[in-house]
PDB file of N, CA and C in Angstrom:
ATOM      1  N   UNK A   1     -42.640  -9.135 -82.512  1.00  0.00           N
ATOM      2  CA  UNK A   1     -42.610 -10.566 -82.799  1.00  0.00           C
ATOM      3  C   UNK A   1     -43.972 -10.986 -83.334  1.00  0.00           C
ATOM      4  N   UNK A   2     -43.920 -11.610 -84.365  1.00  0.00           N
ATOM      5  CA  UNK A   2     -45.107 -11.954 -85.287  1.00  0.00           C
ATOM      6  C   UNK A   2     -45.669 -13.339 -84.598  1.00  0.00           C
ATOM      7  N   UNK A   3     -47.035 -14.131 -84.973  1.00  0.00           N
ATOM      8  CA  UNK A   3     -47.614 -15.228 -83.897  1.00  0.00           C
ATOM      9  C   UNK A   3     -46.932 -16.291 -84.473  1.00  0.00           C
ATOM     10  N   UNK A   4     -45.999 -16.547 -85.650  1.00  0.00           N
ATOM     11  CA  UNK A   4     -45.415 -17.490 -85.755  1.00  0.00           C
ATOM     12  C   UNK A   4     -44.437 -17.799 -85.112  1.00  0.00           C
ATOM     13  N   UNK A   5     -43.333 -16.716 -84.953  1.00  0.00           N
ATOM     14  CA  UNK A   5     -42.181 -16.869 -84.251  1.00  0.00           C
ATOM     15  C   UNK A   5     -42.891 -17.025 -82.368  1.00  0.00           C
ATOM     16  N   UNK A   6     -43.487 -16.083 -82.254  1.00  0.00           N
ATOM     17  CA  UNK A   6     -44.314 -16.583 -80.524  1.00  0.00           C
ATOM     18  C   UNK A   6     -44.570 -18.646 -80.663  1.00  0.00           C
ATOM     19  N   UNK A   7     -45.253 -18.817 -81.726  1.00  0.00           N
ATOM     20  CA  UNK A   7     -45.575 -20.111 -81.899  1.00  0.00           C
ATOM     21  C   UNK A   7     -44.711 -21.037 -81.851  1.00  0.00           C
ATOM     22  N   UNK A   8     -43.517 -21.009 -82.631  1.00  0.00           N
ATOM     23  CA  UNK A   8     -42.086 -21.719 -82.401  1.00  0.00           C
ATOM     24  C   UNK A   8     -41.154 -21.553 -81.221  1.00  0.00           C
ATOM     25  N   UNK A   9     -41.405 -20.580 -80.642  1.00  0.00           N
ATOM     26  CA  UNK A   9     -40.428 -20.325 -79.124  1.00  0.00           C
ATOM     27  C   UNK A   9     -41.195 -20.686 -78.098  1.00  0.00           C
ATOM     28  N   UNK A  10     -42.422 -21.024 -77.895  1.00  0.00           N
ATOM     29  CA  UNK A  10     -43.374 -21.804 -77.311  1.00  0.00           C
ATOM     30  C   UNK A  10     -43.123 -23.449 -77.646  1.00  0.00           C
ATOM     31  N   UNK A  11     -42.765 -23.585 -78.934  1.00  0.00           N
ATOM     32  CA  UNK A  11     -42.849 -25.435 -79.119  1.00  0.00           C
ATOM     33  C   UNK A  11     -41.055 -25.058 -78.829  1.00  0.00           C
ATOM     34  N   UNK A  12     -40.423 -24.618 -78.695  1.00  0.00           N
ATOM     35  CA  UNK A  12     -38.641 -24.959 -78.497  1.00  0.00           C
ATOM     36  C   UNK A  12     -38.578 -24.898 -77.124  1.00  0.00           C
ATOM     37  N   UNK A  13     -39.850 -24.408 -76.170  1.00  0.00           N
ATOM     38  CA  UNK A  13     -39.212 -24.035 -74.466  1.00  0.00           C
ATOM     39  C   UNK A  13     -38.800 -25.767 -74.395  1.00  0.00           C
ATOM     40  N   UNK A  14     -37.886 -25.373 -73.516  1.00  0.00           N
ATOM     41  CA  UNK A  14     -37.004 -26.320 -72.693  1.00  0.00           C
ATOM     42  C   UNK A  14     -37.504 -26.856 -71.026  1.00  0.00           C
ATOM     43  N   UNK A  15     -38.151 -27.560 -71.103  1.00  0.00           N
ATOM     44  CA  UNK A  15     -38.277 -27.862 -69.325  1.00  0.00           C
ATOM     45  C   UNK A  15     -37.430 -28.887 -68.673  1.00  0.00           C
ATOM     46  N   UNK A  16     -36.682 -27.725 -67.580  1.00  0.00           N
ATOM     47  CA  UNK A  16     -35.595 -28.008 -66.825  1.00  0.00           C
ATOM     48  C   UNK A  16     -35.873 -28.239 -65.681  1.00  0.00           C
ATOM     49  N   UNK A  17     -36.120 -29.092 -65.024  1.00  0.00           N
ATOM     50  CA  UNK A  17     -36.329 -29.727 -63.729  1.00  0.00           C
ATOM     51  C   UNK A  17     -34.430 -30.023 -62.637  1.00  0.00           C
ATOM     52  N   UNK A  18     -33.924 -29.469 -63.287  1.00  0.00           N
ATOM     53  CA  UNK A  18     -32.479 -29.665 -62.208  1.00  0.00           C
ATOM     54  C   UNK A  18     -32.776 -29.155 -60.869  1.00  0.00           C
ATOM     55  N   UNK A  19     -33.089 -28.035 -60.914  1.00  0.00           N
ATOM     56  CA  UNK A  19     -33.227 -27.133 -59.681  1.00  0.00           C
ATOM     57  C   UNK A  19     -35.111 -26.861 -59.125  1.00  0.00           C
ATOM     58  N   UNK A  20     -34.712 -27.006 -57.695  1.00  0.00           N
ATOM     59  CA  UNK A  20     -36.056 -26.718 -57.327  1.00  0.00           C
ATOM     60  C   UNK A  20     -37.301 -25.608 -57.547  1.00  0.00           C
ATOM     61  N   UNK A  21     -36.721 -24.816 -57.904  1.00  0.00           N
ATOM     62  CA  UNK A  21     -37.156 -23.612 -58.615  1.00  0.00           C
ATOM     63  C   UNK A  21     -37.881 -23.769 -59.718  1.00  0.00           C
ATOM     64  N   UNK A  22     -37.050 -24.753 -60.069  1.00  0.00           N
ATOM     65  CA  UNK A  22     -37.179 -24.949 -62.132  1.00  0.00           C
ATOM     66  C   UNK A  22     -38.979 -26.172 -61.720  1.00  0.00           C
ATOM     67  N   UNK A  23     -38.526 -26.875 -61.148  1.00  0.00           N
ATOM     68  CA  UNK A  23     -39.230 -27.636 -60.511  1.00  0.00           C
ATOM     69  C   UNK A  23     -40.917 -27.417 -60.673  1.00  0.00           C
ATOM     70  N   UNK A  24     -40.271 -26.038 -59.623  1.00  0.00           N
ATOM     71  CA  UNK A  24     -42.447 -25.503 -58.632  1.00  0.00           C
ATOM     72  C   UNK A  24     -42.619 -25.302 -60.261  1.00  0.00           C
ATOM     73  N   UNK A  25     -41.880 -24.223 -60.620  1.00  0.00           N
ATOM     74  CA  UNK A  25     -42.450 -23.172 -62.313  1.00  0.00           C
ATOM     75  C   UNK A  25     -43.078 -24.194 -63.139  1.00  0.00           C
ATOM     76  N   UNK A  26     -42.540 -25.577 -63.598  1.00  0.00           N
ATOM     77  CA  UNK A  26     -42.791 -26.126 -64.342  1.00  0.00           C
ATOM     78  C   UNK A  26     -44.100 -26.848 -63.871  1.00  0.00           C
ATOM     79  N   UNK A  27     -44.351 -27.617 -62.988  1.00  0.00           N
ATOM     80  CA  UNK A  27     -45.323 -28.318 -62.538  1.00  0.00           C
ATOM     81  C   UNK A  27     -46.610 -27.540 -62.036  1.00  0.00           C
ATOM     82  N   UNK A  28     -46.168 -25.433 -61.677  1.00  0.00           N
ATOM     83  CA  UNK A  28     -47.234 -24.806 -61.730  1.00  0.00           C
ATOM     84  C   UNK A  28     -48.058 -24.582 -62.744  1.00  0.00           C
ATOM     85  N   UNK A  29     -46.932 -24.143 -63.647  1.00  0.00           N
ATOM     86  CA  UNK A  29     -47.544 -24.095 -65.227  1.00  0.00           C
ATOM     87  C   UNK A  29     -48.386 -25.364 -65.692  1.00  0.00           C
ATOM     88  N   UNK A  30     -47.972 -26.132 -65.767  1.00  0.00           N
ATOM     89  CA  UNK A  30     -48.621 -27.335 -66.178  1.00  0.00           C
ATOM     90  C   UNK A  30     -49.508 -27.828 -65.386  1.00  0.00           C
ATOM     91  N   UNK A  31     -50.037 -27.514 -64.245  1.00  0.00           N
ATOM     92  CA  UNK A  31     -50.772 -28.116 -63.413  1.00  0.00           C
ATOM     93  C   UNK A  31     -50.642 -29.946 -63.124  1.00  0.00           C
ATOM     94  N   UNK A  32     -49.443 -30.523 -62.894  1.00  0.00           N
ATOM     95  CA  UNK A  32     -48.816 -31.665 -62.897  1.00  0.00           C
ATOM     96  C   UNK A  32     -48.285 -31.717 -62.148  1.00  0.00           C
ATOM     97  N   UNK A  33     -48.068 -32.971 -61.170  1.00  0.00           N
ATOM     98  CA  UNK A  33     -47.041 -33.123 -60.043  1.00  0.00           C
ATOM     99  C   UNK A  33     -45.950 -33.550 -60.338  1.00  0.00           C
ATOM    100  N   UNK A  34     -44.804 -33.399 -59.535  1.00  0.00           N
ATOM    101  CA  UNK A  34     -43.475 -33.694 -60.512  1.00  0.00           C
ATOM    102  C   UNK A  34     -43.051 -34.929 -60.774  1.00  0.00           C
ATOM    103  N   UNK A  35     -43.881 -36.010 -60.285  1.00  0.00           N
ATOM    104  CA  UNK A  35     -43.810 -37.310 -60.567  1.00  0.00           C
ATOM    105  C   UNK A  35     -44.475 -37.435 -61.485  1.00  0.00           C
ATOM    106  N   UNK A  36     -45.577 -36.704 -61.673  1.00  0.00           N
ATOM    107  CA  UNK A  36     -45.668 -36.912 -63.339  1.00  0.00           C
ATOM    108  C   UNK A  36     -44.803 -36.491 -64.449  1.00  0.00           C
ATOM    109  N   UNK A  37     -44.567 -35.157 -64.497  1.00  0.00           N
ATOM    110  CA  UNK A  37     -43.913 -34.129 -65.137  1.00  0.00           C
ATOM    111  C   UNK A  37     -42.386 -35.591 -65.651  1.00  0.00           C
ATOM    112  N   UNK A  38     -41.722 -35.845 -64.290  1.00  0.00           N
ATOM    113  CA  UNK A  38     -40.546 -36.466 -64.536  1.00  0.00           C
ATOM    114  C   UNK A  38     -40.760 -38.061 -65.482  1.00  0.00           C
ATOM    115  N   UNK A  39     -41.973 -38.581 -64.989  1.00  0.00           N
ATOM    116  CA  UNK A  39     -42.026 -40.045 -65.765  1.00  0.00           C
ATOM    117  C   UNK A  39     -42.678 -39.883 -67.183  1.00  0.00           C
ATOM    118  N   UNK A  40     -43.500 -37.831 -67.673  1.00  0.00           N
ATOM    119  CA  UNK A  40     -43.178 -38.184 -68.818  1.00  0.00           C
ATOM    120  C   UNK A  40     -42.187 -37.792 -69.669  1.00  0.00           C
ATOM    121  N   UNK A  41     -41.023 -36.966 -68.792  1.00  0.00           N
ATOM    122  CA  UNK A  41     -39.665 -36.912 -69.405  1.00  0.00           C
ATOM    123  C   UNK A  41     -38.800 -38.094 -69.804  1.00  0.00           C
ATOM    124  N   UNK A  42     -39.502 -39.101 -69.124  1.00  0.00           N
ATOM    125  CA  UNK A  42     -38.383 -40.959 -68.860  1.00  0.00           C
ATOM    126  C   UNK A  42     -38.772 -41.347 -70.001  1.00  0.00           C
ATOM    127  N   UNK A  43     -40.683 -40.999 -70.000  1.00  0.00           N
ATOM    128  CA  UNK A  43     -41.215 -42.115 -71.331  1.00  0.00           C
ATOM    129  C   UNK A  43     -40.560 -41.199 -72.786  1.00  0.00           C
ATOM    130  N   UNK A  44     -40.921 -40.322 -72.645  1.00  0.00           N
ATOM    131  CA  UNK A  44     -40.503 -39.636 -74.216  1.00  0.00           C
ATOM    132  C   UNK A  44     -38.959 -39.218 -74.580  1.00  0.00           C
ATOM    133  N   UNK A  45     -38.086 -39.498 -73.623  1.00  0.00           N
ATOM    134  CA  UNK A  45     -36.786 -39.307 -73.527  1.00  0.00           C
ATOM    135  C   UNK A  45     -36.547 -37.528 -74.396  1.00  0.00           C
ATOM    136  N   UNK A  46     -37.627 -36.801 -73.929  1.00  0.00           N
ATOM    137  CA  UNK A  46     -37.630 -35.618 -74.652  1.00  0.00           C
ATOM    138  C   UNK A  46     -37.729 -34.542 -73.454  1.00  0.00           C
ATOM    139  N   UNK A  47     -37.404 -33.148 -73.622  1.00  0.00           N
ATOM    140  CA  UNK A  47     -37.636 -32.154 -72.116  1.00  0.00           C
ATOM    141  C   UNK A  47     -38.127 -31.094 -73.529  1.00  0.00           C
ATOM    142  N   UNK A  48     -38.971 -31.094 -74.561  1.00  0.00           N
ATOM    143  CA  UNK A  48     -39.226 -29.835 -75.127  1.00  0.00           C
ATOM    144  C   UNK A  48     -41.046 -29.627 -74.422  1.00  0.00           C
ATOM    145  N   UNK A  49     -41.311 -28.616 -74.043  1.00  0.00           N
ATOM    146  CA  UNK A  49     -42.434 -28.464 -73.919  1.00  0.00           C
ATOM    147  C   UNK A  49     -43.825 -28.915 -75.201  1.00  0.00           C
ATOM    148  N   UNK A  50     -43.489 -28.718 -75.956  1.00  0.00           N
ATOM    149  CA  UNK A  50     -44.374 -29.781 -77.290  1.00  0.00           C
ATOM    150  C   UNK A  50     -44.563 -31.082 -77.046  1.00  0.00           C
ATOM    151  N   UNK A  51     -43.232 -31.360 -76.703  1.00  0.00           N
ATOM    152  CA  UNK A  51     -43.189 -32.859 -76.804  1.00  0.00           C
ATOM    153  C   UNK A  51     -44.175 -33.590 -75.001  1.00  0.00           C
ATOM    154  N   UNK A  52     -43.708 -32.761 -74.307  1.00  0.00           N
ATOM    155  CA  UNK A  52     -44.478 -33.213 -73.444  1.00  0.00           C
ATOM    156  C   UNK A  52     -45.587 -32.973 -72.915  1.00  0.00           C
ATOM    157  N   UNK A  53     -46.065 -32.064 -73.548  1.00  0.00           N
ATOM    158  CA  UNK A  53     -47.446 -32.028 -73.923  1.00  0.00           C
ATOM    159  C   UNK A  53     -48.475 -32.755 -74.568  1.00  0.00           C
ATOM    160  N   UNK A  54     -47.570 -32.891 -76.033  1.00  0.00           N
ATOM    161  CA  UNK A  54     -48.085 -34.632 -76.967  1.00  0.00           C
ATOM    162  C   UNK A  54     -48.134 -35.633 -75.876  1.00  0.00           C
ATOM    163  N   UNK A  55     -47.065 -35.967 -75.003  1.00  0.00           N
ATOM    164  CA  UNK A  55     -47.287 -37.735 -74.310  1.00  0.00           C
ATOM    165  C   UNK A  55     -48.610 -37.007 -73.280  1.00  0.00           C
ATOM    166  N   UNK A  56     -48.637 -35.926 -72.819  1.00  0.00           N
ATOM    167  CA  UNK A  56     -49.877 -35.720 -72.010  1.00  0.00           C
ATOM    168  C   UNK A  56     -50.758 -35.803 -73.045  1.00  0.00           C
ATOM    169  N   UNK A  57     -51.473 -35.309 -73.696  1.00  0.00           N
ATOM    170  CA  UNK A  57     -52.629 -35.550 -74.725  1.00  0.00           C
ATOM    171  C   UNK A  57     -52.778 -36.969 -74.969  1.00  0.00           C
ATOM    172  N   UNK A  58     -51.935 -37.754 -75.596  1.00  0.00           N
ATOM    173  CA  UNK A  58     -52.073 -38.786 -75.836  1.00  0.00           C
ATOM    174  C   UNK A  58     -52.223 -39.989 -74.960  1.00  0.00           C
ATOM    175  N   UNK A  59     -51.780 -39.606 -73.698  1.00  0.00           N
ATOM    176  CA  UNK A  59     -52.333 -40.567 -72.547  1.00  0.00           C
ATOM    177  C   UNK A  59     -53.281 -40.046 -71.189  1.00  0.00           C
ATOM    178  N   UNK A  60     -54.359 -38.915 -72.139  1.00  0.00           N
ATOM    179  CA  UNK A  60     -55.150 -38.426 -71.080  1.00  0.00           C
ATOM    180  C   UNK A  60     -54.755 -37.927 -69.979  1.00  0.00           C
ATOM    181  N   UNK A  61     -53.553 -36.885 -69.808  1.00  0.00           N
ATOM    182  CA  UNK A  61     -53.087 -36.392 -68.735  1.00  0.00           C
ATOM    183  C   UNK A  61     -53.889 -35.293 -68.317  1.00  0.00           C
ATOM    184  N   UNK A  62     -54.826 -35.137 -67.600  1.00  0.00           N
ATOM    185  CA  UNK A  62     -55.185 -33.967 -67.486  1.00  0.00           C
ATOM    186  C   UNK A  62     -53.708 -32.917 -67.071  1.00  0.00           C
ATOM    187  N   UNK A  63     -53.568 -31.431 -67.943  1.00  0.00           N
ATOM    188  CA  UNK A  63     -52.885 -30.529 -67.542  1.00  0.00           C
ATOM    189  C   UNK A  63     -53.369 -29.158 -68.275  1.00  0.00           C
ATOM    190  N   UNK A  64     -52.597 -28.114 -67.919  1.00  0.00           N
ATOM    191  CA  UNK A  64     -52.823 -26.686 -68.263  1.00  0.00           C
ATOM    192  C   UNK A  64     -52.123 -26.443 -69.613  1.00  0.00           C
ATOM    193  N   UNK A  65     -52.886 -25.769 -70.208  1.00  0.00           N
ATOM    194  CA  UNK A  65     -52.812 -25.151 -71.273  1.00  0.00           C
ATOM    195  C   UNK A  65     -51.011 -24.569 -71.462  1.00  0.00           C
ATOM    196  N   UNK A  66     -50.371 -24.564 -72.488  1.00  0.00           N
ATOM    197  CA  UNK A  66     -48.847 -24.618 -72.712  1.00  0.00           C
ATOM    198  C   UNK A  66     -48.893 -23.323 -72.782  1.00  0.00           C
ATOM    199  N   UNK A  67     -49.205 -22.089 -73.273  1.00  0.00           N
ATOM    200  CA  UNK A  67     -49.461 -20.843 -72.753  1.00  0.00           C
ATOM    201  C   UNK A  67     -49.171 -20.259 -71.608  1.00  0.00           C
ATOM    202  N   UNK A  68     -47.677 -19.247 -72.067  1.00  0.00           N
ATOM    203  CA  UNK A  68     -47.458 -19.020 -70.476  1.00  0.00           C
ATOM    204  C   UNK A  68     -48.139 -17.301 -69.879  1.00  0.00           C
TER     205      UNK A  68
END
């Protein structure tokens, strides 16, 4: 796999918060509590990892690098 296609399957991950599992993974990775994680799924009405990364950047969220 070439760094473009790594680059696009990185901006397409999906964060799934249904299950508790899905939950810890996501908010470990990101270094975010899930009350954050979830209110910026509400504001951006989006679950792609890009996208919620942008509303973190753009409103000073401190979090971890999207790199898993």
């Amino acid at each position: 796999m070439n760094n473009t296609n790594l680059k696009m399957d990185e901006q397409s991950e999906i964060i799934d918060i249904s299950e508790e599992k899905e939950c810890r993974y996501w908010t470990s990775r990101l270094g975010v509590k899930i009350e954050v994680l979830k209110s910026a799924i509400r504001a951006t009405r989006c679950v792609t990892l890009k996208d919620i990364s942008v509303y973190f950047d753009q409103n000073n969220i401190k979090h971890l690098t999207t790199h898993s």
